[in-house]
N, C-alpha and C. Protein backbone atom coordinates (compact mmCIF):
# COMPACT_ATOMS: atom_id res chain seq x y z
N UNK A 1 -15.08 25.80 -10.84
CA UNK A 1 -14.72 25.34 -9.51
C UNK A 1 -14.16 26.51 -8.71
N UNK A 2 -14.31 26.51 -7.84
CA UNK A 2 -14.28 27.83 -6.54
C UNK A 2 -12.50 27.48 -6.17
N UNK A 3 -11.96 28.59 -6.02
CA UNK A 3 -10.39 28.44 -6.28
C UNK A 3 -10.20 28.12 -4.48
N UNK A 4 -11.21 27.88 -3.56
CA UNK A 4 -10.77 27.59 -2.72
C UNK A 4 -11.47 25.98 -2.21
N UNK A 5 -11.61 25.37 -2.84
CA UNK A 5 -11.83 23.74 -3.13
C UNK A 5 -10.54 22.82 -2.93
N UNK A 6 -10.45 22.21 -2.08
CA UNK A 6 -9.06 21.24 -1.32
C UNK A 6 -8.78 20.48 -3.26
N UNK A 7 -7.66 20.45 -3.14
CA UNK A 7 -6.40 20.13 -4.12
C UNK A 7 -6.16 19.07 -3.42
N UNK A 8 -5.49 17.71 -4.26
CA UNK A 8 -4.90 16.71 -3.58
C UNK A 8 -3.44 17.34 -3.42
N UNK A 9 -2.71 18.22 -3.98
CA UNK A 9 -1.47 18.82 -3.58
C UNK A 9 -1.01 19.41 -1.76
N UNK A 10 -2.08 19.49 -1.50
CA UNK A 10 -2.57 20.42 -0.29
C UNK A 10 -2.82 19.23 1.09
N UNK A 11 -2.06 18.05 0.77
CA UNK A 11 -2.84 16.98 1.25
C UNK A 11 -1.71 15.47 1.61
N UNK A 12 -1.26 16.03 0.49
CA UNK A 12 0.17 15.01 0.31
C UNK A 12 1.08 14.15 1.36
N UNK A 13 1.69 13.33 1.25
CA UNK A 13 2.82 12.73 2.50
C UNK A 13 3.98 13.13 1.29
N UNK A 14 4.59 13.65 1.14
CA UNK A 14 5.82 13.56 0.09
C UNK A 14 6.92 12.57 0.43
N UNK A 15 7.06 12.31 -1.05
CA UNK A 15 7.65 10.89 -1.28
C UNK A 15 8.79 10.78 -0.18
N UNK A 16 9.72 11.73 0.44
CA UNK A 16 10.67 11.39 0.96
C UNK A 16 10.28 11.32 2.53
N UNK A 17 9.10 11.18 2.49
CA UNK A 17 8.33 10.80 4.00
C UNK A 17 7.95 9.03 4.19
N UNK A 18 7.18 8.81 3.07
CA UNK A 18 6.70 8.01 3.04
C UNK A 18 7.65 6.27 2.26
N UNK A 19 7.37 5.74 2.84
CA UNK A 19 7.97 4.23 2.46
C UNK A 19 8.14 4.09 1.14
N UNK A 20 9.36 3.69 0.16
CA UNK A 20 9.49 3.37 -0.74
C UNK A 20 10.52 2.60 -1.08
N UNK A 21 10.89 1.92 -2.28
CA UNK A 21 12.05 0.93 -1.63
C UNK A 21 12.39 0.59 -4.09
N UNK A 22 13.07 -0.05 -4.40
CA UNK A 22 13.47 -0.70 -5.70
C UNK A 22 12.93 -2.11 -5.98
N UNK A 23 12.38 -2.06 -7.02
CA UNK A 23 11.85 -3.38 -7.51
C UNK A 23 13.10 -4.54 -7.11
N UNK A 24 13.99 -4.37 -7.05
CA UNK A 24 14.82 -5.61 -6.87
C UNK A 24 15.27 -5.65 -5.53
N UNK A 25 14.55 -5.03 -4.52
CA UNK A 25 14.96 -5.14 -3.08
C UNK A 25 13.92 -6.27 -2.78
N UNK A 26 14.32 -6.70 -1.28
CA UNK A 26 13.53 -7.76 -1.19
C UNK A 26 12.61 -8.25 0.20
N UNK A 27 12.19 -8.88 0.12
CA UNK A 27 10.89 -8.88 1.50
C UNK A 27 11.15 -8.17 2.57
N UNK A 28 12.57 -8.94 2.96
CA UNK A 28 13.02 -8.29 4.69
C UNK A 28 13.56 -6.69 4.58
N UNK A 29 13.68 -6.20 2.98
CA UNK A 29 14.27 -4.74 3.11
C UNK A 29 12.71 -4.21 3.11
N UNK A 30 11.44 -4.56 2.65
CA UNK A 30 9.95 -4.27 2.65
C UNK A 30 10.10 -4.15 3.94
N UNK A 31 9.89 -5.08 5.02
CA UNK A 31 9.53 -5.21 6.15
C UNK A 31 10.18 -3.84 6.98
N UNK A 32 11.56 -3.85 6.70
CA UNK A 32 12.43 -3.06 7.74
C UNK A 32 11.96 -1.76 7.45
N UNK A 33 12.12 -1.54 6.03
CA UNK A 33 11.77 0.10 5.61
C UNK A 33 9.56 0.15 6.49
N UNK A 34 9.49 -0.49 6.60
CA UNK A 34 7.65 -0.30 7.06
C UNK A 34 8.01 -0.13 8.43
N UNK A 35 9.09 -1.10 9.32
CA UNK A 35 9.32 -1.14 10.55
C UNK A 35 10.13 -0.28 11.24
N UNK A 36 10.51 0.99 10.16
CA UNK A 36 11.16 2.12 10.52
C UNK A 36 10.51 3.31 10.63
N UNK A 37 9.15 3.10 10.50
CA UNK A 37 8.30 4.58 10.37
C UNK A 37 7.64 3.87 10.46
N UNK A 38 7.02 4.09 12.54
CA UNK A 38 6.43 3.77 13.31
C UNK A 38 6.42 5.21 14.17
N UNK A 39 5.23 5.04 15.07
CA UNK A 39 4.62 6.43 15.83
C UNK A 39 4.23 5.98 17.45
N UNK A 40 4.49 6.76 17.83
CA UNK A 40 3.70 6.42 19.40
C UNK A 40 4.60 5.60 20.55
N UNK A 41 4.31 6.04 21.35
CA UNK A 41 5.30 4.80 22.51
C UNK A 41 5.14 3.40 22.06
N UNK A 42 4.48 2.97 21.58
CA UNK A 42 3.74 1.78 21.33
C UNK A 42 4.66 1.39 19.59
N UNK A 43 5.36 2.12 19.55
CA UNK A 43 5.60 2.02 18.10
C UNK A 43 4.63 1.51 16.92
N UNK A 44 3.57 1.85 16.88
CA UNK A 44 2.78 0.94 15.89
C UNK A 44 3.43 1.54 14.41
N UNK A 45 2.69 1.26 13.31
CA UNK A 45 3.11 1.29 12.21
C UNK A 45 2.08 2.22 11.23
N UNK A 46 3.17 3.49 11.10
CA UNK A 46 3.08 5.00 10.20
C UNK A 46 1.94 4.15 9.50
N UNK A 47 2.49 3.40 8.35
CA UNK A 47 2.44 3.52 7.14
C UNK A 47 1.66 2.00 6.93
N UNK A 48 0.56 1.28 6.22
CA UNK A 48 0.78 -0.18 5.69
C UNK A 48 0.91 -0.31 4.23
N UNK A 49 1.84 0.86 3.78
CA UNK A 49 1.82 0.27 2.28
C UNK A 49 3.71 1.03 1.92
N UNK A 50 3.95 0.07 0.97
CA UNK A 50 5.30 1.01 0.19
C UNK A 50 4.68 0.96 -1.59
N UNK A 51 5.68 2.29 -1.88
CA UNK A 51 6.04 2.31 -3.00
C UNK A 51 6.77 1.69 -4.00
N UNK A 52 6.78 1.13 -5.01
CA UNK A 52 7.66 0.30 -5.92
C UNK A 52 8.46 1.32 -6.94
N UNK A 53 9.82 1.74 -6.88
CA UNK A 53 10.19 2.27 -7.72
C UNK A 53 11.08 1.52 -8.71
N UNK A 54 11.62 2.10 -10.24
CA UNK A 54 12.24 1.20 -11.05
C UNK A 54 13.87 2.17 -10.63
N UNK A 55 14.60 1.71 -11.68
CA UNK A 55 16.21 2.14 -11.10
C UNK A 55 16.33 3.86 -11.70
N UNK A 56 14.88 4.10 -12.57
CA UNK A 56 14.85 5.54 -13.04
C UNK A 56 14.01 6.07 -12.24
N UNK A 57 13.51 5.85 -11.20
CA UNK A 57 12.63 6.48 -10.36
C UNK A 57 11.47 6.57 -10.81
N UNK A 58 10.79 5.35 -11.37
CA UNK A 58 9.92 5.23 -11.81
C UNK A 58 8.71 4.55 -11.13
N UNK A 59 7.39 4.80 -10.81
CA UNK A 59 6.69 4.41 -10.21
C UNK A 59 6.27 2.97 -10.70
N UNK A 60 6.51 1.69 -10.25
CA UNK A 60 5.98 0.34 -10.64
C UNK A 60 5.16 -0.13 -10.63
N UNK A 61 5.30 -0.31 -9.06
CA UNK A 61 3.76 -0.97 -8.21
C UNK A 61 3.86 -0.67 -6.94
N UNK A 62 3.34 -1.37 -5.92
CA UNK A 62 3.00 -1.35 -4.84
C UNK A 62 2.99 -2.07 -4.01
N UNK A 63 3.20 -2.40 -2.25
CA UNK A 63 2.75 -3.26 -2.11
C UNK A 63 1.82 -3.26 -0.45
N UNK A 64 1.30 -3.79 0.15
CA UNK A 64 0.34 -3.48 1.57
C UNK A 64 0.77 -4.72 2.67
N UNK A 65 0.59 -4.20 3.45
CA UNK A 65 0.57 -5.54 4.45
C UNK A 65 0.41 -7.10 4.00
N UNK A 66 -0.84 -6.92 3.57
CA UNK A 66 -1.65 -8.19 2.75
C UNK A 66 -0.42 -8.85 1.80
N UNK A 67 0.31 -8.01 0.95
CA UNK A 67 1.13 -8.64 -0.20
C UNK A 67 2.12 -9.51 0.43
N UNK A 68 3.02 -8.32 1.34
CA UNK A 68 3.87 -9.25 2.22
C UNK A 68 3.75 -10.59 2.81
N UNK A 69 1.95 -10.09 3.52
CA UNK A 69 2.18 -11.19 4.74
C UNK A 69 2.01 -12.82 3.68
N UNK A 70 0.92 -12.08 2.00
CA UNK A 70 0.64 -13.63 1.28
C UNK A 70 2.04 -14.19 0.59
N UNK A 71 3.04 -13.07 0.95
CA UNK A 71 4.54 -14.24 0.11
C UNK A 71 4.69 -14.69 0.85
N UNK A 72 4.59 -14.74 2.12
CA UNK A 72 5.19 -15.58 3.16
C UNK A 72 4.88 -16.99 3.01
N UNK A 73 3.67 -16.99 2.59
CA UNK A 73 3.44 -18.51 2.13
C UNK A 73 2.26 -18.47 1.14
N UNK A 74 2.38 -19.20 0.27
CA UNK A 74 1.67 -19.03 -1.13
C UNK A 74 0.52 -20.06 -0.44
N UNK A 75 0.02 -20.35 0.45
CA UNK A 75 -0.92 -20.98 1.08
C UNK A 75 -2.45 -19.74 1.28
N UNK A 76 -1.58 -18.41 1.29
CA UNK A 76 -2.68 -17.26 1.85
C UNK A 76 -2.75 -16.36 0.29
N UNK A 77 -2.60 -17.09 -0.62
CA UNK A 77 -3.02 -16.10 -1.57
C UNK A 77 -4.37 -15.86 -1.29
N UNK A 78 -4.96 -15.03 -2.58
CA UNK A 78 -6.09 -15.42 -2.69
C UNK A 78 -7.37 -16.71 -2.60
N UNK A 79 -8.10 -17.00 -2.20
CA UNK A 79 -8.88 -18.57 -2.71
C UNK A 79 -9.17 -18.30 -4.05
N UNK A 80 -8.77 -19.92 -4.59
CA UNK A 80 -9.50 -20.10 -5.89
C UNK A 80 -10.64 -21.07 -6.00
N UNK A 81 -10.57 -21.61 -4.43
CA UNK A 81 -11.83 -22.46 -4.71
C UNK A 81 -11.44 -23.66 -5.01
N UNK A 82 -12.04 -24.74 -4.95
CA UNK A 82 -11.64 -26.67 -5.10
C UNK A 82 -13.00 -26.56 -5.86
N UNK A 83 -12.39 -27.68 -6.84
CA UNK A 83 -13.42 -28.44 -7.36
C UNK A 83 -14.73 -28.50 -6.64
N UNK A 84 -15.72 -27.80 -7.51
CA UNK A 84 -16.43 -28.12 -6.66
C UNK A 84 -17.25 -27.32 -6.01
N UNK A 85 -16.45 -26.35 -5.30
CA UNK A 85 -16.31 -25.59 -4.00
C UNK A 85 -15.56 -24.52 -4.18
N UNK A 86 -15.85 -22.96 -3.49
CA UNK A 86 -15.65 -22.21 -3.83
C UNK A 86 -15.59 -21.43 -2.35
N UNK A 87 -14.77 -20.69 -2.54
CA UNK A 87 -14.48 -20.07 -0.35
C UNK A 87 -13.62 -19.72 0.16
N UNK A 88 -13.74 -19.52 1.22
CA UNK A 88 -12.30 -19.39 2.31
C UNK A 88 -12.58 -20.35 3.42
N UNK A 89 -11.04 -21.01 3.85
CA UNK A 89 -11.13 -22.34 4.80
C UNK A 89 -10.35 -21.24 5.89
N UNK A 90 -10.45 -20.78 6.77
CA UNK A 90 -9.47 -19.69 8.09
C UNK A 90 -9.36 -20.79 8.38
N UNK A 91 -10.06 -21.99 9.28
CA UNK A 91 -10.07 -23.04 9.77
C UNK A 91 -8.97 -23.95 9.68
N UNK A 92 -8.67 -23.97 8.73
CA UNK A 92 -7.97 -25.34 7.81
C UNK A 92 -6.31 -24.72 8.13
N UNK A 93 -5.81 -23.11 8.90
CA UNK A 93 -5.04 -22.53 8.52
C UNK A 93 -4.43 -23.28 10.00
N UNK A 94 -4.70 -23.83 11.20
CA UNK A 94 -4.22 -24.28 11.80
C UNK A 94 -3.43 -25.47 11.20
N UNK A 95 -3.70 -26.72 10.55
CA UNK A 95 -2.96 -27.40 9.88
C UNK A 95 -1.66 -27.46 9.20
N UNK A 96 -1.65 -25.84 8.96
CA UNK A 96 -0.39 -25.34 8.29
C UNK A 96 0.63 -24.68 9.41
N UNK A 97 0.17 -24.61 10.93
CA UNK A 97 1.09 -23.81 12.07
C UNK A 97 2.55 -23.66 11.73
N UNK A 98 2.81 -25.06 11.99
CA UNK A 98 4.21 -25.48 12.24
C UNK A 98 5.19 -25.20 11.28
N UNK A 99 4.78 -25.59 10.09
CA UNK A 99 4.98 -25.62 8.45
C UNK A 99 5.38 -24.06 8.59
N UNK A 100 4.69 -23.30 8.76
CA UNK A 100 4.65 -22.19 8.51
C UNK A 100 5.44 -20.82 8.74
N UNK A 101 5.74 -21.19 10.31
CA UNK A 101 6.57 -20.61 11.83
C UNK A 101 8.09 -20.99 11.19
N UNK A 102 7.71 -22.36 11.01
CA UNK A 102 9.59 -22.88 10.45
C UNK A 102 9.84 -22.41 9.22
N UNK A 103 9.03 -21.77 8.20
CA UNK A 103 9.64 -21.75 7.09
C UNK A 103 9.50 -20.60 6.12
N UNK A 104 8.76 -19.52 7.26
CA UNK A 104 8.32 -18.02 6.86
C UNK A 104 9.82 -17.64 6.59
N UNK A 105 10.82 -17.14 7.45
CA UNK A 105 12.09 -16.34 7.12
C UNK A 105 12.93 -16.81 6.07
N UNK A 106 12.42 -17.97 5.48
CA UNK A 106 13.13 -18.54 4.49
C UNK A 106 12.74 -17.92 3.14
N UNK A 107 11.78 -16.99 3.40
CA UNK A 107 11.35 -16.23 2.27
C UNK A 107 12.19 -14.47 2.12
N UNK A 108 12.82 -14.58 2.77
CA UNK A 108 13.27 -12.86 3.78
C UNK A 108 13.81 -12.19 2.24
N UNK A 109 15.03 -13.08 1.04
CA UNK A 109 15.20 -12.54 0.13
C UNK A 109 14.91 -12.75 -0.78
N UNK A 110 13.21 -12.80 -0.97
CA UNK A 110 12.57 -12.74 -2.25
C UNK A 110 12.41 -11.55 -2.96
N UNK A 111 12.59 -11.26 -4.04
CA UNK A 111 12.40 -10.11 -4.37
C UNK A 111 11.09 -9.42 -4.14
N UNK A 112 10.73 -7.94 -4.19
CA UNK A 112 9.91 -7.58 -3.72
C UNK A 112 8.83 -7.57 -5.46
N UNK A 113 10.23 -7.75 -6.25
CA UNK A 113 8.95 -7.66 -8.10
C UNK A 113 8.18 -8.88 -8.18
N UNK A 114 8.54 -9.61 -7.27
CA UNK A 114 7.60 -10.99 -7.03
C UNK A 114 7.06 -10.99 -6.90
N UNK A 115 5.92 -9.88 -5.59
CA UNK A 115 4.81 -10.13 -5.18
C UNK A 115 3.82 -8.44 -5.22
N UNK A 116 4.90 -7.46 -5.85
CA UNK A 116 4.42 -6.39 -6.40
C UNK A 116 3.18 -6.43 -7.00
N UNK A 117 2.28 -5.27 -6.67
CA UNK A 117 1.39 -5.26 -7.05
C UNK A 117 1.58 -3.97 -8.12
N UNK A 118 1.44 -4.08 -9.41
CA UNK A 118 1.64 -3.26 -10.28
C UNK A 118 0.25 -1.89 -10.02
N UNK A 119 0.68 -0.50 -9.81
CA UNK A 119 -0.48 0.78 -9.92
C UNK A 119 -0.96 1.34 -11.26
N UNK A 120 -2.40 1.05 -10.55
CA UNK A 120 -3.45 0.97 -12.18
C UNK A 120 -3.69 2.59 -11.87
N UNK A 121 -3.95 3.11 -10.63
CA UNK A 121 -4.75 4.25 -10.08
C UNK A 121 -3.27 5.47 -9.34
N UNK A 122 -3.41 6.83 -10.29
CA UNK A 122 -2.52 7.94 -10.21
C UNK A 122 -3.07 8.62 -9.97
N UNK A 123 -3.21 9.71 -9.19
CA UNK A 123 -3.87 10.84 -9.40
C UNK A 123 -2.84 12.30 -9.57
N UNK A 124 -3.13 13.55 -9.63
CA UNK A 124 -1.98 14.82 -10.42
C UNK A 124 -1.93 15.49 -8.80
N UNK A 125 -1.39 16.41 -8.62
CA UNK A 125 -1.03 17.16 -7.78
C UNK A 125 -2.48 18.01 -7.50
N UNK A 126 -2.99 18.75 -9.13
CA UNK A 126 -3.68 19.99 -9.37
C UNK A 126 -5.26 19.53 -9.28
N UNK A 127 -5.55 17.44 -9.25
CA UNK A 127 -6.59 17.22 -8.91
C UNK A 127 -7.15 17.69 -7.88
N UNK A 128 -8.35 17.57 -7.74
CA UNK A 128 -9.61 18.16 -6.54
C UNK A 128 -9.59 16.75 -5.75
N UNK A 129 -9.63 17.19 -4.69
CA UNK A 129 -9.71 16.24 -3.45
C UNK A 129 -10.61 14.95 -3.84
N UNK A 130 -11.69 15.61 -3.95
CA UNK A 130 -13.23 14.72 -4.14
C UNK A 130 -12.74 13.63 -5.54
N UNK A 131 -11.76 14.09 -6.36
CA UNK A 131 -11.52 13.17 -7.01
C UNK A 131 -10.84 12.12 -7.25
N UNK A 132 -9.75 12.22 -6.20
CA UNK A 132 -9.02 11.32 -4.94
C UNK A 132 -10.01 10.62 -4.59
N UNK A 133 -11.06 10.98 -3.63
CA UNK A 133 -12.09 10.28 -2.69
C UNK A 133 -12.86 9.48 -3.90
N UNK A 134 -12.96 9.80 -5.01
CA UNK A 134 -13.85 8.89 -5.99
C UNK A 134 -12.78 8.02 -6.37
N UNK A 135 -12.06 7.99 -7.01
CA UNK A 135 -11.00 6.81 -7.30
C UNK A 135 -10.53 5.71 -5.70
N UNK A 136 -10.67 6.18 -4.46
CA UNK A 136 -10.85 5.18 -3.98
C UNK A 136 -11.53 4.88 -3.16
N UNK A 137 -12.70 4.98 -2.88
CA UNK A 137 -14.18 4.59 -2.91
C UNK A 137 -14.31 3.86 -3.92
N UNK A 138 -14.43 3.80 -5.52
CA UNK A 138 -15.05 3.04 -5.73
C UNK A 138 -13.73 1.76 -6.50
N UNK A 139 -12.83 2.21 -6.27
CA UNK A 139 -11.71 1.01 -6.53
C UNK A 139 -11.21 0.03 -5.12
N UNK A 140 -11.95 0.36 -4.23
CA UNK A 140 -11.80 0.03 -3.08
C UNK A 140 -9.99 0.31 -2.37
N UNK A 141 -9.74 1.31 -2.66
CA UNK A 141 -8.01 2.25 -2.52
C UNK A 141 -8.17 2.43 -1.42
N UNK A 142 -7.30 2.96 -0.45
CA UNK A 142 -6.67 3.34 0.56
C UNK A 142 -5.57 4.52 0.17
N UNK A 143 -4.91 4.59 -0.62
CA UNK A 143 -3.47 5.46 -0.57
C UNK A 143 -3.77 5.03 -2.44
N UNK A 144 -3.13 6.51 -2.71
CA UNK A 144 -3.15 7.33 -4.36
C UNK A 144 -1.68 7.49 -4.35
N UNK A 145 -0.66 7.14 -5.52
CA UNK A 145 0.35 7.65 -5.64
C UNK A 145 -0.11 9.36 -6.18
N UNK A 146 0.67 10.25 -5.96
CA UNK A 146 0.58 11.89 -6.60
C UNK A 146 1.84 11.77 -7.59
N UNK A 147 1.22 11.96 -8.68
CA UNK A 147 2.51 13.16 -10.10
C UNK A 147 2.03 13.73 -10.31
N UNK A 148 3.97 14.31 -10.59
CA UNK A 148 3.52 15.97 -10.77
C UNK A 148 4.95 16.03 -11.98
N UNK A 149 4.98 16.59 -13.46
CA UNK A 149 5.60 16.35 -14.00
C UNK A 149 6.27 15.75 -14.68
N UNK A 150 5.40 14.74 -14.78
CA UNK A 150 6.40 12.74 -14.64
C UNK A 150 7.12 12.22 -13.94
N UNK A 151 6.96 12.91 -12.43
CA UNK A 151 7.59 12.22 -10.85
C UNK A 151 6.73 12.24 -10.30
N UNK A 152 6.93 10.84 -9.06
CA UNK A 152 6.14 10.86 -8.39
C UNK A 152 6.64 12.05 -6.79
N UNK A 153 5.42 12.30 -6.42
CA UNK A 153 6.12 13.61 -5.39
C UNK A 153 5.36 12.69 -3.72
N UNK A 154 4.33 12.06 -3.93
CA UNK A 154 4.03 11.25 -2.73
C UNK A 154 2.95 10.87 -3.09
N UNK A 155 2.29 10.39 -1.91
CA UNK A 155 0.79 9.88 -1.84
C UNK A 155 -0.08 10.39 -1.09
N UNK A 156 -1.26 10.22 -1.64
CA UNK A 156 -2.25 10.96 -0.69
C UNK A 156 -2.96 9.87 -0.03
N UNK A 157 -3.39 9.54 1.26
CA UNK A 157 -4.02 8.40 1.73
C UNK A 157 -5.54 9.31 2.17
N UNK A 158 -6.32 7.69 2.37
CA UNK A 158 -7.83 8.03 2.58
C UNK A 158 -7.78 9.02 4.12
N UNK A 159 -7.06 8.61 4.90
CA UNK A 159 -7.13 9.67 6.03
C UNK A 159 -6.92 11.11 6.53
N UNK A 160 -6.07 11.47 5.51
CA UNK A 160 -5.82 12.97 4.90
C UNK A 160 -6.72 14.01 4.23
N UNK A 161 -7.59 12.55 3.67
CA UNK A 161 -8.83 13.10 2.75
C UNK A 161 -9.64 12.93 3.80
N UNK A 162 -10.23 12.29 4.73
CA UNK A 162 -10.79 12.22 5.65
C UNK A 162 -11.06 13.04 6.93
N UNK A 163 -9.81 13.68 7.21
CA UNK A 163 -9.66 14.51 7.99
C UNK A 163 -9.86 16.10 7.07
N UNK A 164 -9.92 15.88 6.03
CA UNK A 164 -9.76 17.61 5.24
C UNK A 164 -11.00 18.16 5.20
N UNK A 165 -11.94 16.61 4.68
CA UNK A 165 -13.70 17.14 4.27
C UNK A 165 -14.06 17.39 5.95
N UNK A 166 -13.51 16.30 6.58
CA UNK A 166 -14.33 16.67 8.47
C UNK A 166 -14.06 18.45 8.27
N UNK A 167 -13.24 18.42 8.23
CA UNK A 167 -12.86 19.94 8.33
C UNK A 167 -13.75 21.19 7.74
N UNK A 168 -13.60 20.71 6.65
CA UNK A 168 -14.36 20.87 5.22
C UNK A 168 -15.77 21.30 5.95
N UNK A 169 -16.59 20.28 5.97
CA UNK A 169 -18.15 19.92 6.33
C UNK A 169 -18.61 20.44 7.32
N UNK A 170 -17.28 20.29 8.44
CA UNK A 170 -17.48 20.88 9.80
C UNK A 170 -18.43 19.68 10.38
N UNK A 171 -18.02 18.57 10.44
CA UNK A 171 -18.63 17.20 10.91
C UNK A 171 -18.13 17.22 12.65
């Protein structure tokens, strides 16, 4: 390999940039830490994912927009399908309005190991970019935790990698 080939090191958000929070913190500390690293007049939102650490600084899990918004009500998990029948009802989600509006913040101190999504997919500091871009391409990923040593040092997201090959390719 040609010693001048993009490194996921070269690429990084380091951890003390990016959102991270303790398995025993809980929804509304998720929310706030996401709602604090925001960009633009518009404040939109840096980041849609945090980190799960343990009380040794240990990488857990994870969690995305999606995780949050499905504790809010165990109505938006996944579908499993009815007897029968197998799908998604969006439709059927009006029925639940009211129910829903009244009784979302009642979830605010759930723990966040509740709805954690445990990380199957690591990649090293000293990996090659392209091997980032293969682990999520075909795991369908967005954002790679990075170690380096047996710490985690940050993450590399698909847009970092995105912007490196444009570069790269000269697209």
């Amino acid at each position: 390999m040609a010693a001048e080939n993009p490194i996921v090191r070269d690429f990084i958000i380091p951890i003390d940039r990016y959102p991270h929070l303790r398995e025993t913190q809980t929804l509304s500390d998720a929310v706030q830490v996401l709602m604090s690293h925001t960009c633009g007049e518009n404040e939109y939102l840096r980041y849609a994912g945090i980190l799960v650490l343990n009380e040794k600084n240990q990488l857990v899990g994870g969690l995305n927009l999606q995780d949050i918004l499905r504790a809010l009500d165990k109505r938006f998990a996944l579908p499993k399908g009815h007897e029968g029948k197998a799908g998604e009802y969006p439709n059927l989600a009006i029925l639940w309005e009211d129910s829903f509006f009244h009784k979302c913040s009642e979830k605010k101190d759930i723990a966040i190991s509740d709805f954690m999504v445990p990380t199957k997919k690591i990649v090293k500091g000293d990996d090659p970019l392209l091997k980032a871009l293969s682990i999520m391409l075909h795991g369908n990923e967005v954002v790679l935790p990075v170690k380096e040593e047996g710490s985690i040092i940050g993450v590399i997201r698909l847009e970092e990698i995105f912007l490196a090959l444009c570069g790269v390719c000269k697209l």
